[in-house]
Protein backbone atom coordinates (compact mmCIF):
# COMPACT_ATOMS: atom_id res chain seq x y z
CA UNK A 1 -6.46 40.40 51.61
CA UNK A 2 -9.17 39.97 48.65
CA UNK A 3 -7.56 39.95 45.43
CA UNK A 4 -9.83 41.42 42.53
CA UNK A 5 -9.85 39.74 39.49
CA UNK A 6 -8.74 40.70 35.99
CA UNK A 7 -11.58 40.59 32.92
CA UNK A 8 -9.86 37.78 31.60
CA UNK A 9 -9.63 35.93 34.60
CA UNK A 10 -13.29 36.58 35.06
CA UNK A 11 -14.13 35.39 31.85
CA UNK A 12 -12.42 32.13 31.68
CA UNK A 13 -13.91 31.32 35.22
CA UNK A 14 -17.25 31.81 33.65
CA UNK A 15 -16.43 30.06 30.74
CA UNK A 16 -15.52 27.05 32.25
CA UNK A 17 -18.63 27.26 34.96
CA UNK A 18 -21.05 27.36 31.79
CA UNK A 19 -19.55 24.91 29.11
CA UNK A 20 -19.11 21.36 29.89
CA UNK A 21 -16.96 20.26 27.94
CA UNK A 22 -14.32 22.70 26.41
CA UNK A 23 -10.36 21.92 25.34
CA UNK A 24 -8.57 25.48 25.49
CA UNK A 25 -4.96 25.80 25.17
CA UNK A 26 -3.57 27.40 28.45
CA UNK A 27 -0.43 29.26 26.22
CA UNK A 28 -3.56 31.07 24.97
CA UNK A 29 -4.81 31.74 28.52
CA UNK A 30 -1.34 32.60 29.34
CA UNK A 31 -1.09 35.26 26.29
CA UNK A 32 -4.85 36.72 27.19
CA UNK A 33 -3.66 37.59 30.54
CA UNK A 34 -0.40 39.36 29.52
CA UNK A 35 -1.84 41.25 26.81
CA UNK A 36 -4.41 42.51 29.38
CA UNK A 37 -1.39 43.22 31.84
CA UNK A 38 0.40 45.00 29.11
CA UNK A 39 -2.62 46.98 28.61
CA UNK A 40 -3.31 47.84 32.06
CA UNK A 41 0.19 48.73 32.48
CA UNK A 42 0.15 51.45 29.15
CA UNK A 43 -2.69 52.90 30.63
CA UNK A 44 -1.10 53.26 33.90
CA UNK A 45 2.37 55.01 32.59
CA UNK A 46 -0.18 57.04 30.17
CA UNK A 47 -2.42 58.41 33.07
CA UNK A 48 1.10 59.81 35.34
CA UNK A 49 2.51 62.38 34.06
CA UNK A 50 5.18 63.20 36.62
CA UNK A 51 6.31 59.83 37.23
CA UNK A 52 4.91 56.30 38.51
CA UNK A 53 3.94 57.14 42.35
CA UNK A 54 5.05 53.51 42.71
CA UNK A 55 5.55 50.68 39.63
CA UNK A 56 2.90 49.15 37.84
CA UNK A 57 4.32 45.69 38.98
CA UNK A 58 3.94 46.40 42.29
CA UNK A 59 0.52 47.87 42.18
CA UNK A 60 -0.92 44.70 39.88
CA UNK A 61 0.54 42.07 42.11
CA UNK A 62 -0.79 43.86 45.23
CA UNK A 63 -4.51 43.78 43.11
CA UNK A 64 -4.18 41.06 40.93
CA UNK A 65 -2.11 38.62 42.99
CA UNK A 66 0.15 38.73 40.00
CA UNK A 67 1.80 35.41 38.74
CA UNK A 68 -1.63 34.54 37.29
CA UNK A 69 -3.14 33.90 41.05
C-alpha cells in the first residue's frame, strides 16, 4: 500500500532536499506533525454529524502510516 503524505511531511522532505546545510530541532518536527494531526482530526469529527463511520486514528494511520512513517 502507498501511504500519502501529510503537508508537513512534504515540506520538511523538501526542505531538507533544497538546503544544504540546516540544524532543525526534531521536538519541533515532532510538534508540526501533531498539530497538523490534531487539525485533521477536528475537521474530521466537525464534518460527521451522526457519528465517526470509523475513528480518526484508524483512518490517519491507514493514510498517513501514522507513528510519523
Amino acid at each position: 500500500m502507498i501511504m500519502n503524505k501529510t503537508a508537513v511531511e512534504w515540506f520538511i522532505q523538501e526542505l531538507f532536499t533544497k538546503i544544504d546545510y540546516i540544524q532543525v530541532d526534531p521536538k519541533l518536527i515532532e510538534q508540526a506533525q501533531q498539530m497538523h494531526m490534531e487539525q485533521l482530526a477536528d475537521a474530521w469529527y466537525a464534518g460527521d454529524e451522526d457519528g465517526p463511520i470509523h475513528h480518526f486514528e484508524q483512518y490517519y494511520n491507514e493514510t498517513y502510516g501514522g507513528n510519523n512513517e
